[in-house]
PDB file of N, CA and C in Angstrom:
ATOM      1  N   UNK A   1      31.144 -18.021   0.019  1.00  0.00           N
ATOM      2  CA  UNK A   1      29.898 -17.325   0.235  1.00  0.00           C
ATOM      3  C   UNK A   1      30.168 -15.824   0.217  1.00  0.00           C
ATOM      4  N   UNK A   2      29.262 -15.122  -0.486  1.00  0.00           N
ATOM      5  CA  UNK A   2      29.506 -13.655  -0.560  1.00  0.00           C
ATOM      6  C   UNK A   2      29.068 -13.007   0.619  1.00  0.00           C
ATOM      7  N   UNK A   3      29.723 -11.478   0.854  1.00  0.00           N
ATOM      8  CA  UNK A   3      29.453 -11.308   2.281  1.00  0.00           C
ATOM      9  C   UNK A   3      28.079 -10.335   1.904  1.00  0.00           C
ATOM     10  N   UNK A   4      26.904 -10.033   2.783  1.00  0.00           N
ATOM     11  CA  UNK A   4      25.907  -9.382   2.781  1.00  0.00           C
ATOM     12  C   UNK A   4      26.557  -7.748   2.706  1.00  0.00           C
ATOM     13  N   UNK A   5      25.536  -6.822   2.177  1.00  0.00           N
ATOM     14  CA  UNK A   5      26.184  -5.423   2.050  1.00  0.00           C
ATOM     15  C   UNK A   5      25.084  -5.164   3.029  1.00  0.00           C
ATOM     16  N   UNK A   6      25.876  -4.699   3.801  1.00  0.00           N
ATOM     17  CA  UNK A   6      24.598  -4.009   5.317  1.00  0.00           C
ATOM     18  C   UNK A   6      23.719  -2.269   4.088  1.00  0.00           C
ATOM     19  N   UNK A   7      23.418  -2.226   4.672  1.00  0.00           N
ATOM     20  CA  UNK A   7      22.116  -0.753   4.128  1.00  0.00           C
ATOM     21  C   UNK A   7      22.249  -0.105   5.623  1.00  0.00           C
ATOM     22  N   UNK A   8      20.991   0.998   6.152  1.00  0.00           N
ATOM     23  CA  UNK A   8      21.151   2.064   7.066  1.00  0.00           C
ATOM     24  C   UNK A   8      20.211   1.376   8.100  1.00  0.00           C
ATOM     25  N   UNK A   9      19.444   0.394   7.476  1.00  0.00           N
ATOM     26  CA  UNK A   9      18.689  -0.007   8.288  1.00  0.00           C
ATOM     27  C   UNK A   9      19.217  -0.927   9.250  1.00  0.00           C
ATOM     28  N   UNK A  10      20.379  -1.525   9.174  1.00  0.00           N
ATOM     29  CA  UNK A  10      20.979  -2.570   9.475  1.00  0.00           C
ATOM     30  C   UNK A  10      21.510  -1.899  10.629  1.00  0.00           C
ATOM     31  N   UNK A  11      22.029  -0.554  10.542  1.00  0.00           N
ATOM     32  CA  UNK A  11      23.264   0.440  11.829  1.00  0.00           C
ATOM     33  C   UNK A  11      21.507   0.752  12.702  1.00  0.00           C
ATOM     34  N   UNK A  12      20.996   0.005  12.886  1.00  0.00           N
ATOM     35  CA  UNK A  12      19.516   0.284  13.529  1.00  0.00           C
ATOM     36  C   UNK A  12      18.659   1.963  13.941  1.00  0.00           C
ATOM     37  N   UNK A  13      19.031   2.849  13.189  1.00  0.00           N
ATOM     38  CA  UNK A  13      18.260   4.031  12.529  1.00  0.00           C
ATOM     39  C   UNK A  13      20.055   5.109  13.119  1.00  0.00           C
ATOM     40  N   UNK A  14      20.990   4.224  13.711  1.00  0.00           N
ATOM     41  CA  UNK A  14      21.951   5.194  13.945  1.00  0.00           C
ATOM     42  C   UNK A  14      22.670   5.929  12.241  1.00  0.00           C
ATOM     43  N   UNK A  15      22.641   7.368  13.025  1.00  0.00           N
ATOM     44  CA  UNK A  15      23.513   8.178  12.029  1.00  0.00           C
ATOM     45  C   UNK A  15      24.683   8.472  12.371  1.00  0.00           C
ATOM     46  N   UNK A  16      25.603   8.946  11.189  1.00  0.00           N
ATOM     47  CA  UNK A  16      26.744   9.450  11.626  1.00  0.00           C
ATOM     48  C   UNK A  16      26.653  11.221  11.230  1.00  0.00           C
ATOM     49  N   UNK A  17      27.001  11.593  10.938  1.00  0.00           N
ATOM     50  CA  UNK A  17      27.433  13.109  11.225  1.00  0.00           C
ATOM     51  C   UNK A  17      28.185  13.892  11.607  1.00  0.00           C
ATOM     52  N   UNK A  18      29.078  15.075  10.772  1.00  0.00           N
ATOM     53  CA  UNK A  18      29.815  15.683  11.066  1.00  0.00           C
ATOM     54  C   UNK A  18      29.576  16.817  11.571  1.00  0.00           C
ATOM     55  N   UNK A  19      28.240  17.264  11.264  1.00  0.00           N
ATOM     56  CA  UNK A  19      28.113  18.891  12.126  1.00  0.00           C
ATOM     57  C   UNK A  19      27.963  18.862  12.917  1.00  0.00           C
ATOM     58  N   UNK A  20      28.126  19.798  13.628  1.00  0.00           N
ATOM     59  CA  UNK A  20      27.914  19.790  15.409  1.00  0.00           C
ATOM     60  C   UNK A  20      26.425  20.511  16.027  1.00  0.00           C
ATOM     61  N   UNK A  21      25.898  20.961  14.844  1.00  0.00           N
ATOM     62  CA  UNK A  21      24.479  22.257  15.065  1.00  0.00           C
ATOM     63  C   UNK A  21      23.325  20.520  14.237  1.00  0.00           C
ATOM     64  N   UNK A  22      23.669  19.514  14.004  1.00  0.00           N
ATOM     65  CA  UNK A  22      22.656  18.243  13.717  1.00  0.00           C
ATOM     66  C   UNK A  22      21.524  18.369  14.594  1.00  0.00           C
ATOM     67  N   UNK A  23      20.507  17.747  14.336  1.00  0.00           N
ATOM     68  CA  UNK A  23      19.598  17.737  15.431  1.00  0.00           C
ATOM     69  C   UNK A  23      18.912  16.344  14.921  1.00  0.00           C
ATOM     70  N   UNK A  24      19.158  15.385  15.375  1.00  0.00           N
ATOM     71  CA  UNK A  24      18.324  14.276  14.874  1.00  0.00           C
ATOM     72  C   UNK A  24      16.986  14.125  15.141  1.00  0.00           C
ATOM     73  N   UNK A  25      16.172  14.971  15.898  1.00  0.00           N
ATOM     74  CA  UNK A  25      14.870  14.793  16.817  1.00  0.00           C
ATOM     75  C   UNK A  25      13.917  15.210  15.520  1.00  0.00           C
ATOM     76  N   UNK A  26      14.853  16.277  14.875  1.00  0.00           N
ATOM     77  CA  UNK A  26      13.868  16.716  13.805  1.00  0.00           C
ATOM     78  C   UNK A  26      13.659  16.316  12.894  1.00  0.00           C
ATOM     79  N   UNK A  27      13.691  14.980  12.546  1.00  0.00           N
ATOM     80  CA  UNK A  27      13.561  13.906  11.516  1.00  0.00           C
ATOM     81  C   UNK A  27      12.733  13.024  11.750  1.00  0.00           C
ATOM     82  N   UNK A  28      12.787  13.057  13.192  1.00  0.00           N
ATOM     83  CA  UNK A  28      11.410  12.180  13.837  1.00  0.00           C
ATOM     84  C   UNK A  28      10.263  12.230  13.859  1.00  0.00           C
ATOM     85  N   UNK A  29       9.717  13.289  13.958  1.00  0.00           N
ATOM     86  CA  UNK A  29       8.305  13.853  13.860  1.00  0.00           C
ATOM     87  C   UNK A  29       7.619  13.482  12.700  1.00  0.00           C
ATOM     88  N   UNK A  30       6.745  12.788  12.912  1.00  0.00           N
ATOM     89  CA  UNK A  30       6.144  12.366  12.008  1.00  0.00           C
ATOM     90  C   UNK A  30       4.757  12.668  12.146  1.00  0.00           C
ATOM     91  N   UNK A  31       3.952  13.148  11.025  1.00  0.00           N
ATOM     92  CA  UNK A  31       2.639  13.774  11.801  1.00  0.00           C
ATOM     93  C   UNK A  31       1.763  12.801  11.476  1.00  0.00           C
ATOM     94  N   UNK A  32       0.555  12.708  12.073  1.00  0.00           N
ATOM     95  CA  UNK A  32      -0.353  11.472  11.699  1.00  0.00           C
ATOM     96  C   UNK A  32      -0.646  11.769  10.696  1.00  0.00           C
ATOM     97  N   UNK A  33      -1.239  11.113   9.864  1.00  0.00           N
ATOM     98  CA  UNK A  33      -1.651  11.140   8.459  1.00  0.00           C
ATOM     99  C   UNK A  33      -3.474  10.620   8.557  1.00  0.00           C
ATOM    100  N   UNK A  34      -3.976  11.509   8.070  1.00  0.00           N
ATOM    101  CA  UNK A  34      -5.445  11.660   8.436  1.00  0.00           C
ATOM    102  C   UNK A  34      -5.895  10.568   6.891  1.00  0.00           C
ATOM    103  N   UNK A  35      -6.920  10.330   6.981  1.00  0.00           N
ATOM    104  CA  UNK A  35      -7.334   9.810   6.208  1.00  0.00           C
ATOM    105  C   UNK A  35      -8.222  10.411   4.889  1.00  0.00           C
ATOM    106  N   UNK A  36      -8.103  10.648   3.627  1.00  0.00           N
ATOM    107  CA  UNK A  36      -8.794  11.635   3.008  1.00  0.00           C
ATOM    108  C   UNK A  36     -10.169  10.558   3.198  1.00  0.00           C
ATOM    109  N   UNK A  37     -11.199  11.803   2.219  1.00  0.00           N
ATOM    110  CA  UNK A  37     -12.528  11.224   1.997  1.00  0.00           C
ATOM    111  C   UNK A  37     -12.707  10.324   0.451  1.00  0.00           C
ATOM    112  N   UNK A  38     -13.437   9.390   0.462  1.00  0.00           N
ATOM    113  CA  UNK A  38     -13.269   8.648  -0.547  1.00  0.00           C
ATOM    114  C   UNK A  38     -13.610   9.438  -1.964  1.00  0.00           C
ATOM    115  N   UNK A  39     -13.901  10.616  -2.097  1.00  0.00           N
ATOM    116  CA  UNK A  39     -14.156  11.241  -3.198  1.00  0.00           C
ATOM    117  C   UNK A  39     -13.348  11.794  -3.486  1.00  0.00           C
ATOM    118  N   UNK A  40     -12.092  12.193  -2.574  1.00  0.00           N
ATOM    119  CA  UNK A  40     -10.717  13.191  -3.010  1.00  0.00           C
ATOM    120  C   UNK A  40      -9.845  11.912  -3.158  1.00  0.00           C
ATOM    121  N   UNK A  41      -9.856  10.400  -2.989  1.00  0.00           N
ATOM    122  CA  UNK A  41      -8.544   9.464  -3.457  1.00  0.00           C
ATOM    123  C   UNK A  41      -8.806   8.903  -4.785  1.00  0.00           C
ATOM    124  N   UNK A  42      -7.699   8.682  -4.968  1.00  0.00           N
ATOM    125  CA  UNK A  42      -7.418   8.735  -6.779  1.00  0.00           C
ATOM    126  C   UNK A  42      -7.222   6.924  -6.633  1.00  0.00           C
ATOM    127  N   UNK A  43      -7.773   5.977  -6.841  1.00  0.00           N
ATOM    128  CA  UNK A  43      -7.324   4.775  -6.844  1.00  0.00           C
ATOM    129  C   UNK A  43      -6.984   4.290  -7.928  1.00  0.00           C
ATOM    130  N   UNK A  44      -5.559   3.363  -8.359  1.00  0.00           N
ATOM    131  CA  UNK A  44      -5.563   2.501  -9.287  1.00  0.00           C
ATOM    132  C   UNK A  44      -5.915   0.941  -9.246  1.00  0.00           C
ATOM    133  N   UNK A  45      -6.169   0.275  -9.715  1.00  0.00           N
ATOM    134  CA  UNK A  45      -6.749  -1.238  -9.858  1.00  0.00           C
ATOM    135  C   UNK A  45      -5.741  -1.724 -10.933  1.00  0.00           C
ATOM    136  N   UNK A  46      -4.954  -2.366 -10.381  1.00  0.00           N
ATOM    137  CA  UNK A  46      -3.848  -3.359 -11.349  1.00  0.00           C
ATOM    138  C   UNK A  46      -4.290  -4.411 -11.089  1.00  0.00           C
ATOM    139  N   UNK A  47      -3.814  -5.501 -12.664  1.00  0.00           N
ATOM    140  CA  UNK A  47      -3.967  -6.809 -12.732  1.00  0.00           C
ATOM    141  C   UNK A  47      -2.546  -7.341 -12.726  1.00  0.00           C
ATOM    142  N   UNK A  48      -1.956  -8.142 -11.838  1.00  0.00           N
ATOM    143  CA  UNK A  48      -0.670  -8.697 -12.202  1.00  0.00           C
ATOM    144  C   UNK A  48      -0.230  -9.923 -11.650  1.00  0.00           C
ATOM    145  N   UNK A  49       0.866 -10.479 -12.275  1.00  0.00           N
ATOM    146  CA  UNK A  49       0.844 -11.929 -11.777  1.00  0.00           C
ATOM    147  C   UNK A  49       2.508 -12.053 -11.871  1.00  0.00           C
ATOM    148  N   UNK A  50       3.436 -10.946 -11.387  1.00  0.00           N
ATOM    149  CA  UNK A  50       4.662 -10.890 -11.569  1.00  0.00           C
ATOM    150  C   UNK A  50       5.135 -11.667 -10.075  1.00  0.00           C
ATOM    151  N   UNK A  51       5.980 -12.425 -10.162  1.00  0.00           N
ATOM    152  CA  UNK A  51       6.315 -12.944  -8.876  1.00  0.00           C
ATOM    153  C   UNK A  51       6.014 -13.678  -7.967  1.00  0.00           C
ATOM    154  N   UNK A  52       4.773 -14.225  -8.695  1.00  0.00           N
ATOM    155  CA  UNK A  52       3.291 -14.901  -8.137  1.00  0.00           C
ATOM    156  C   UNK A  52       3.147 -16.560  -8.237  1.00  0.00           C
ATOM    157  N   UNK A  53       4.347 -16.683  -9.098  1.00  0.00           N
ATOM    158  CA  UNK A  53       4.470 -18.105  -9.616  1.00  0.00           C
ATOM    159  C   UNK A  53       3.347 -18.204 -10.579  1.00  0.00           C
ATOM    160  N   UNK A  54       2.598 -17.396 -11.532  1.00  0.00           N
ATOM    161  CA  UNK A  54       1.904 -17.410 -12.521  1.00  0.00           C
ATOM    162  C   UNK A  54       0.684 -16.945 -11.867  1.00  0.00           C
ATOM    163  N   UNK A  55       0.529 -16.891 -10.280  1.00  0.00           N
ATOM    164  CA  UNK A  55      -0.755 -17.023 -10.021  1.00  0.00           C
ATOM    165  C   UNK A  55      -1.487 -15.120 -10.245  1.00  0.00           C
ATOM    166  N   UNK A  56      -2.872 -15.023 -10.512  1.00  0.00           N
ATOM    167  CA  UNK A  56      -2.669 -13.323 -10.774  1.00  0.00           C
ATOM    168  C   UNK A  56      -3.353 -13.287  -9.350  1.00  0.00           C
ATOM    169  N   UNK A  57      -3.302 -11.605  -9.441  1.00  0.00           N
ATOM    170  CA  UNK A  57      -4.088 -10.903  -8.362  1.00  0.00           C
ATOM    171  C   UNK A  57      -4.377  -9.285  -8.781  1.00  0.00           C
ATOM    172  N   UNK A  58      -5.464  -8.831  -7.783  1.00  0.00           N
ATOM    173  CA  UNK A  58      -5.666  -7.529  -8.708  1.00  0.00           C
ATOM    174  C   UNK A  58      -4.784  -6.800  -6.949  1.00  0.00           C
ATOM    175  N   UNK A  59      -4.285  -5.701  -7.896  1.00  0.00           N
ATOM    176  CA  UNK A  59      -3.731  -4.936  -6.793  1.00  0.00           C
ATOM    177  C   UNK A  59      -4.097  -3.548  -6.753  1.00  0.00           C
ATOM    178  N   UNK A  60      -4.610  -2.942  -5.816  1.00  0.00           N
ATOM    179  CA  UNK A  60      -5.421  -1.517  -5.726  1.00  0.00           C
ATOM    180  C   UNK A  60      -4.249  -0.570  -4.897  1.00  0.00           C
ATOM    181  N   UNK A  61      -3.918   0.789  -5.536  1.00  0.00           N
ATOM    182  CA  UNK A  61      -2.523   0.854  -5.130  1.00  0.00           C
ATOM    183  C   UNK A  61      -2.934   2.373  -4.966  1.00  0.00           C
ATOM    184  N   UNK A  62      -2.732   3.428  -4.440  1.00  0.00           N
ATOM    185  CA  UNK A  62      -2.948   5.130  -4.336  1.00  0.00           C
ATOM    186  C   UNK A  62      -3.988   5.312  -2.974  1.00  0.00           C
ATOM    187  N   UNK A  63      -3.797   4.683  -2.097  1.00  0.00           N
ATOM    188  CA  UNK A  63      -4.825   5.093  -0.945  1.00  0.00           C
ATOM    189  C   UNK A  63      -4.023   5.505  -0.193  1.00  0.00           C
ATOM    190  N   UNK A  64      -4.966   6.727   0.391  1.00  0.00           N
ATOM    191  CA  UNK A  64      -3.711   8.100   1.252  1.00  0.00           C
ATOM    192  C   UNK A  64      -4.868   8.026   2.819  1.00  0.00           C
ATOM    193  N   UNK A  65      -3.957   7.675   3.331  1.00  0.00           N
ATOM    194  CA  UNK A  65      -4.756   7.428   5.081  1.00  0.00           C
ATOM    195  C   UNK A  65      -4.355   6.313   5.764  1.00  0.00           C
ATOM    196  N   UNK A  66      -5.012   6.372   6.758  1.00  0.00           N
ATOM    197  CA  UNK A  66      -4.108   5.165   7.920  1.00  0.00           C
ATOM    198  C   UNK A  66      -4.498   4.089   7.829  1.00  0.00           C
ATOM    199  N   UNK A  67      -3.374   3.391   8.081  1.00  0.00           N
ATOM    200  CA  UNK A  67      -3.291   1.885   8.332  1.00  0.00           C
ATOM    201  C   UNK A  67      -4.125   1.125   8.304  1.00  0.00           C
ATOM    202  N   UNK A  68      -5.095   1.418   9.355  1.00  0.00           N
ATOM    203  CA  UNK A  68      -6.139   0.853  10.104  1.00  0.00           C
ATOM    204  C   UNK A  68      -7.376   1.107   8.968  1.00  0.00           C
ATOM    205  N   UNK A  69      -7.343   2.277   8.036  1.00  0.00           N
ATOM    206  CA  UNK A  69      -8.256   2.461   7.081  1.00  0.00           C
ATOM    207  C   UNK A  69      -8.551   1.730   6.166  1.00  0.00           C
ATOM    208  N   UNK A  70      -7.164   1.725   5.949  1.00  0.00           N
ATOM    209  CA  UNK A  70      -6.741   0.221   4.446  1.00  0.00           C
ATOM    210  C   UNK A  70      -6.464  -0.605   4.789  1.00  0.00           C
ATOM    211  N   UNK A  71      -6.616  -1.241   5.862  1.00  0.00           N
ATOM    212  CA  UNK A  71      -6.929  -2.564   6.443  1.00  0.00           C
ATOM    213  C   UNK A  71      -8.324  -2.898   6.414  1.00  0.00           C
ATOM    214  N   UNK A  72      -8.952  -1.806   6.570  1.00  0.00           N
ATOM    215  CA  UNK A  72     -10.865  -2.118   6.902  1.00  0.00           C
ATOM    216  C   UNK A  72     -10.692  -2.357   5.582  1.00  0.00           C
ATOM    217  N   UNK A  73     -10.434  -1.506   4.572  1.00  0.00           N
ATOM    218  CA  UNK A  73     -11.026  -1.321   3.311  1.00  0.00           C
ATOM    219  C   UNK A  73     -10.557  -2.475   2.546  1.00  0.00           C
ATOM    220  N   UNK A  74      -9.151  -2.797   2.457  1.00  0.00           N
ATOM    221  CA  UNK A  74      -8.766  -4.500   2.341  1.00  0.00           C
ATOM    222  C   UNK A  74      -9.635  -5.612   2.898  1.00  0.00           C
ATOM    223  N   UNK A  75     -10.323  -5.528   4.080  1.00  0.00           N
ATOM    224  CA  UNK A  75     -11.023  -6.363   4.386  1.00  0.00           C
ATOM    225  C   UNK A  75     -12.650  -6.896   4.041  1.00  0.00           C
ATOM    226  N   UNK A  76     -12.991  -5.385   3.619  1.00  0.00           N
ATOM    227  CA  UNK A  76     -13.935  -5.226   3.049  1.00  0.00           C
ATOM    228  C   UNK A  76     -14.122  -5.573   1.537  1.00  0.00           C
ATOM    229  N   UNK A  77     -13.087  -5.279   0.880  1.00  0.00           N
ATOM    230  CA  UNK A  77     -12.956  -5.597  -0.975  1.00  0.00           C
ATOM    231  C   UNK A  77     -12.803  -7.103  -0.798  1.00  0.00           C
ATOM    232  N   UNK A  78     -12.248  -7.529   0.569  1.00  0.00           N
ATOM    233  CA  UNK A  78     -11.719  -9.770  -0.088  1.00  0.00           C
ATOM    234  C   UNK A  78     -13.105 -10.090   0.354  1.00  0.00           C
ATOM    235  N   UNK A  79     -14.241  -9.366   1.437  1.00  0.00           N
ATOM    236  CA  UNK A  79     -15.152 -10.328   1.660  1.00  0.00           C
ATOM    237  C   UNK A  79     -16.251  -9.740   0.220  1.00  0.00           C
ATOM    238  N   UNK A  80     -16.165  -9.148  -0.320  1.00  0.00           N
ATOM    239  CA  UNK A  80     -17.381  -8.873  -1.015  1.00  0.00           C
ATOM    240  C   UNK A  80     -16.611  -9.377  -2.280  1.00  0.00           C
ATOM    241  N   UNK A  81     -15.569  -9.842  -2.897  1.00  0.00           N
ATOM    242  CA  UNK A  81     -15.321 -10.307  -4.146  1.00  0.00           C
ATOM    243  C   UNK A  81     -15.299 -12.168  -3.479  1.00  0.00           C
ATOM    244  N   UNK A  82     -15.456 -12.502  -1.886  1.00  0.00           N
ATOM    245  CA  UNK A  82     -15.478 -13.885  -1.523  1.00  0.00           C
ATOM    246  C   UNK A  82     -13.704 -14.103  -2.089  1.00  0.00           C
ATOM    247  N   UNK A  83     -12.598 -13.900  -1.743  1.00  0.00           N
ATOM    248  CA  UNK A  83     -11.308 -14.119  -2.126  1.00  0.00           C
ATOM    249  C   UNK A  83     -10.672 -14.022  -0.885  1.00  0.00           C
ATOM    250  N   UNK A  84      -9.302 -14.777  -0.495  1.00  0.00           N
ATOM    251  CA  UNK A  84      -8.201 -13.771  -0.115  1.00  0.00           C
ATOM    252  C   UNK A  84      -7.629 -12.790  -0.347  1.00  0.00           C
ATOM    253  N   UNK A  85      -6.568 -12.622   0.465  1.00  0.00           N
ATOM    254  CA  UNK A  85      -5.648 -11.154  -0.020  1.00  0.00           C
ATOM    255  C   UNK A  85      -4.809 -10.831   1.390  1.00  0.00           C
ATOM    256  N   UNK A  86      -4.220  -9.829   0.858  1.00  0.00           N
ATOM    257  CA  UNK A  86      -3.629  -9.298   2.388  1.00  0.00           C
ATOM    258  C   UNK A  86      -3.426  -7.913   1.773  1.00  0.00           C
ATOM    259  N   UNK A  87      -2.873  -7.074   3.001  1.00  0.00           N
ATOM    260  CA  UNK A  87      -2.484  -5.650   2.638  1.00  0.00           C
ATOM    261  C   UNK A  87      -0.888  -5.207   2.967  1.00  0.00           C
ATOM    262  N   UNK A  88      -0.131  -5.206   2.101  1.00  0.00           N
ATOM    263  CA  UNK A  88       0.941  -4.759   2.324  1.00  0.00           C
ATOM    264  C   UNK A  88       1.877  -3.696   1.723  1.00  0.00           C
ATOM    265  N   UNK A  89       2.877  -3.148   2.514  1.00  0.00           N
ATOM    266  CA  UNK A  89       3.149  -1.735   1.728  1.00  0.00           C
ATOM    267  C   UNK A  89       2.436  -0.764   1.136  1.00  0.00           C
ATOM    268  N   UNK A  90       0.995  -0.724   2.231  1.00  0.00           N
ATOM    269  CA  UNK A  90       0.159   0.863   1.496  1.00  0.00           C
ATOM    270  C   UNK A  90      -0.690  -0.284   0.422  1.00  0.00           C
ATOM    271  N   UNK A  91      -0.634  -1.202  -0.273  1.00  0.00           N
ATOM    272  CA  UNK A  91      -1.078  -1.890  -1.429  1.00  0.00           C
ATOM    273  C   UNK A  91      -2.532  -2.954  -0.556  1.00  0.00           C
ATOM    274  N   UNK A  92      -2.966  -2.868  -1.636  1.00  0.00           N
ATOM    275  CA  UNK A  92      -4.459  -4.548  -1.120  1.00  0.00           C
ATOM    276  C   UNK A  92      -4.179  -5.075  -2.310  1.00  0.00           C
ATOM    277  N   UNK A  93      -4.206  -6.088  -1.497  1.00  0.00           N
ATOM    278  CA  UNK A  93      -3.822  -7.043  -3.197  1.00  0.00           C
ATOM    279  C   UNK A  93      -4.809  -8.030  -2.728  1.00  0.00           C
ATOM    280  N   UNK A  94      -5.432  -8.399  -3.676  1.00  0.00           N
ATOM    281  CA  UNK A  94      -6.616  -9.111  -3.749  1.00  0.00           C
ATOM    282  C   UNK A  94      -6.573 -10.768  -4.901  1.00  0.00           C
ATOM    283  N   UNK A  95      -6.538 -11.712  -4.128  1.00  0.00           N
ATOM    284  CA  UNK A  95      -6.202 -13.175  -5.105  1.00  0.00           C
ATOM    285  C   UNK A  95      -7.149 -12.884  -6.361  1.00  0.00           C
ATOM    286  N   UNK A  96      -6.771 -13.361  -7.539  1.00  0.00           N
ATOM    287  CA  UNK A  96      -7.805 -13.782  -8.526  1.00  0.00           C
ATOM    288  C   UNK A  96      -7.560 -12.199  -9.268  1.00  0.00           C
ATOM    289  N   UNK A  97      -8.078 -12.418 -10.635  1.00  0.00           N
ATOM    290  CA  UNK A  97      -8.921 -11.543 -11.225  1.00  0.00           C
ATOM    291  C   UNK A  97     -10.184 -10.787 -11.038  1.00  0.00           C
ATOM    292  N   UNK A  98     -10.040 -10.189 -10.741  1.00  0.00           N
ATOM    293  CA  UNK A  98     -11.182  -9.691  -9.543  1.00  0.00           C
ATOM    294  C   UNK A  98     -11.492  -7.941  -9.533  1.00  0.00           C
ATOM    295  N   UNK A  99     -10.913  -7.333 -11.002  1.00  0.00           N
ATOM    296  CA  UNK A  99     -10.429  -6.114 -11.105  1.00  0.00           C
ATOM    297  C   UNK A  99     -12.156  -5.252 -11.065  1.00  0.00           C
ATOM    298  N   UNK A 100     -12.578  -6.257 -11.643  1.00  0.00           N
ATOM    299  CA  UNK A 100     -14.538  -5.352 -12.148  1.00  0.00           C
ATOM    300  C   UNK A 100     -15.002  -5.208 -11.080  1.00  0.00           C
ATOM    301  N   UNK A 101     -15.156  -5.985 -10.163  1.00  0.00           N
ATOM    302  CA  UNK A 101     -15.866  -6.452  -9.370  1.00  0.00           C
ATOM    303  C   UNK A 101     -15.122  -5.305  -8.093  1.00  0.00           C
ATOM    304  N   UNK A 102     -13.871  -5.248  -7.681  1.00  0.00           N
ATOM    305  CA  UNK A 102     -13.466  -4.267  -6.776  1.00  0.00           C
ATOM    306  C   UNK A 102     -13.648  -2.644  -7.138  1.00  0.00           C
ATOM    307  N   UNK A 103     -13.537  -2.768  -8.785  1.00  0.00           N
ATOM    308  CA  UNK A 103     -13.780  -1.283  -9.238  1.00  0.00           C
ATOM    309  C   UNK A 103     -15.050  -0.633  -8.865  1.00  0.00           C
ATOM    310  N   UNK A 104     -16.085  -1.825  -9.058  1.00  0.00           N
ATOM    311  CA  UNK A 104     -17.786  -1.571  -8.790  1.00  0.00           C
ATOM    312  C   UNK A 104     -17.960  -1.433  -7.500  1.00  0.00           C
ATOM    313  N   UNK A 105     -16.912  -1.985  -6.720  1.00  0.00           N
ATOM    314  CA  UNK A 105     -17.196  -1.460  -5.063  1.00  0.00           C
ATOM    315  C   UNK A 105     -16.665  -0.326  -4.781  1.00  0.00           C
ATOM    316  N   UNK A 106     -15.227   0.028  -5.086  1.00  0.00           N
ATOM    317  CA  UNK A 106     -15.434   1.190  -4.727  1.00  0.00           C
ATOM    318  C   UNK A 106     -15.480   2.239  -5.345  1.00  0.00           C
ATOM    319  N   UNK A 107     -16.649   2.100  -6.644  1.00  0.00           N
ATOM    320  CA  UNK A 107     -16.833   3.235  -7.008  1.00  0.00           C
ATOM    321  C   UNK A 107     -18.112   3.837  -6.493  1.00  0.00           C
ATOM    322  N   UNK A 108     -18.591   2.396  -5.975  1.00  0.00           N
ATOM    323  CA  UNK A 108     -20.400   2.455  -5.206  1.00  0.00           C
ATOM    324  C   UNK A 108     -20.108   3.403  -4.019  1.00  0.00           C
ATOM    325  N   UNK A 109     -18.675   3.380  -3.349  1.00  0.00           N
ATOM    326  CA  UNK A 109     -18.650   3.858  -2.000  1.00  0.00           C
ATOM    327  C   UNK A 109     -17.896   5.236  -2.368  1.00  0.00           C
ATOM    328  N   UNK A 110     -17.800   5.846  -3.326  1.00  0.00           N
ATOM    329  CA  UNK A 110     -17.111   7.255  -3.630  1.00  0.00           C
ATOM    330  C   UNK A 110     -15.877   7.400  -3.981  1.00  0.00           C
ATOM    331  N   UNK A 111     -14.950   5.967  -4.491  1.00  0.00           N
ATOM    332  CA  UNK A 111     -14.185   6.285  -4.645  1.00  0.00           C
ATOM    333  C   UNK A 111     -13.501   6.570  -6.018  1.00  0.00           C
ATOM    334  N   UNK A 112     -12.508   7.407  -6.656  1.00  0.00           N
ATOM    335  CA  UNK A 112     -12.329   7.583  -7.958  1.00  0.00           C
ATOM    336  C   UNK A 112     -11.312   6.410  -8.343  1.00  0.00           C
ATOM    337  N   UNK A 113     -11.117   5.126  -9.157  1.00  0.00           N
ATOM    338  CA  UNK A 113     -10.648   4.527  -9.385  1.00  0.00           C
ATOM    339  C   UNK A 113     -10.356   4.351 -10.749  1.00  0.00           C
ATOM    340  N   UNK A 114      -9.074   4.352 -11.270  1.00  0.00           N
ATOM    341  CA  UNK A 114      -8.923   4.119 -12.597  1.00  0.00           C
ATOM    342  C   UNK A 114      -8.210   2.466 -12.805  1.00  0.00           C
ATOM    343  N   UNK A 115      -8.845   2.146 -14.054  1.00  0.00           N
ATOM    344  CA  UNK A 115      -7.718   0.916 -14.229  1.00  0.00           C
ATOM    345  C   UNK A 115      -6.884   0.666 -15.225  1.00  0.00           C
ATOM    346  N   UNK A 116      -5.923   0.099 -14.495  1.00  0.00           N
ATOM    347  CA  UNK A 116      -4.452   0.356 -15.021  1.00  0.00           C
ATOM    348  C   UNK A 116      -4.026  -1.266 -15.376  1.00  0.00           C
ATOM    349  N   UNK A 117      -3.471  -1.096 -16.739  1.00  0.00           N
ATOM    350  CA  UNK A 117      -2.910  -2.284 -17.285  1.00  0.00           C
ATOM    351  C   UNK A 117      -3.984  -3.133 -18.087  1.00  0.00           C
ATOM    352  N   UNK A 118      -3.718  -4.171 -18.587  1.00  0.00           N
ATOM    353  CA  UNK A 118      -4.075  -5.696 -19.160  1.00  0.00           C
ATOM    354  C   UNK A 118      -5.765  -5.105 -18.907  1.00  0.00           C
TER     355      UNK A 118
END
């Protein structure tokens, strides 16, 4: 059996470092990330079925704001196309072919969406 190659995530966020003037605190700060308005986000609408076991899904990918935003807004695109989906990595991925139908929503609600691919 081959042995696993650990990554940085694995030393659980520890660093090493040789300078002595380091400051690790200042890497931490992370500022909230506000949510733009739906007329300043640039959305793409992909169709793809890579990895899916053949099955497709449309995936809406460029939304800049919190979590909790693109969760509503994921929740909102699966009940009005009637589908599943989930939201992961910043992405909504939405079951089915379903690319027209999410474009027409959120272009109804201000948003700029282009579509990308197939």
């Amino acid at each position: 059996m081959a042995k696993k190659k650990l990554g940085l995530e694995d030393l659980g966020g520890f660093v090493f470092s040789t300078d002595n003037d380091f400051d690790p605190d200042q890497y931490n700060e992370e500022e909230p990330q506000e949510t733009l308005k739906p007329s300043e986000q640039r959305l793409e609408a992909h169709y793809s079925s890579k990895g899916r076991a053949g099955k497709t899904v449309t995936v809406v990918k460029g939304f800049e704001g919190t979590e909790e935003d693109l969760n509503a807004l994921g929740k909102e695109l699966k009940k009005k196309c009637g589908v599943g989906g989930s939201v992961k990595d910043g992405e909504i991925i939405i079951q089915g072919d379903v690319r027209d139908k999410v474009m027409a929503h959120l272009k109804d609600k201000g948003y700029q969406v282009k579509r990308v691919g197939g």
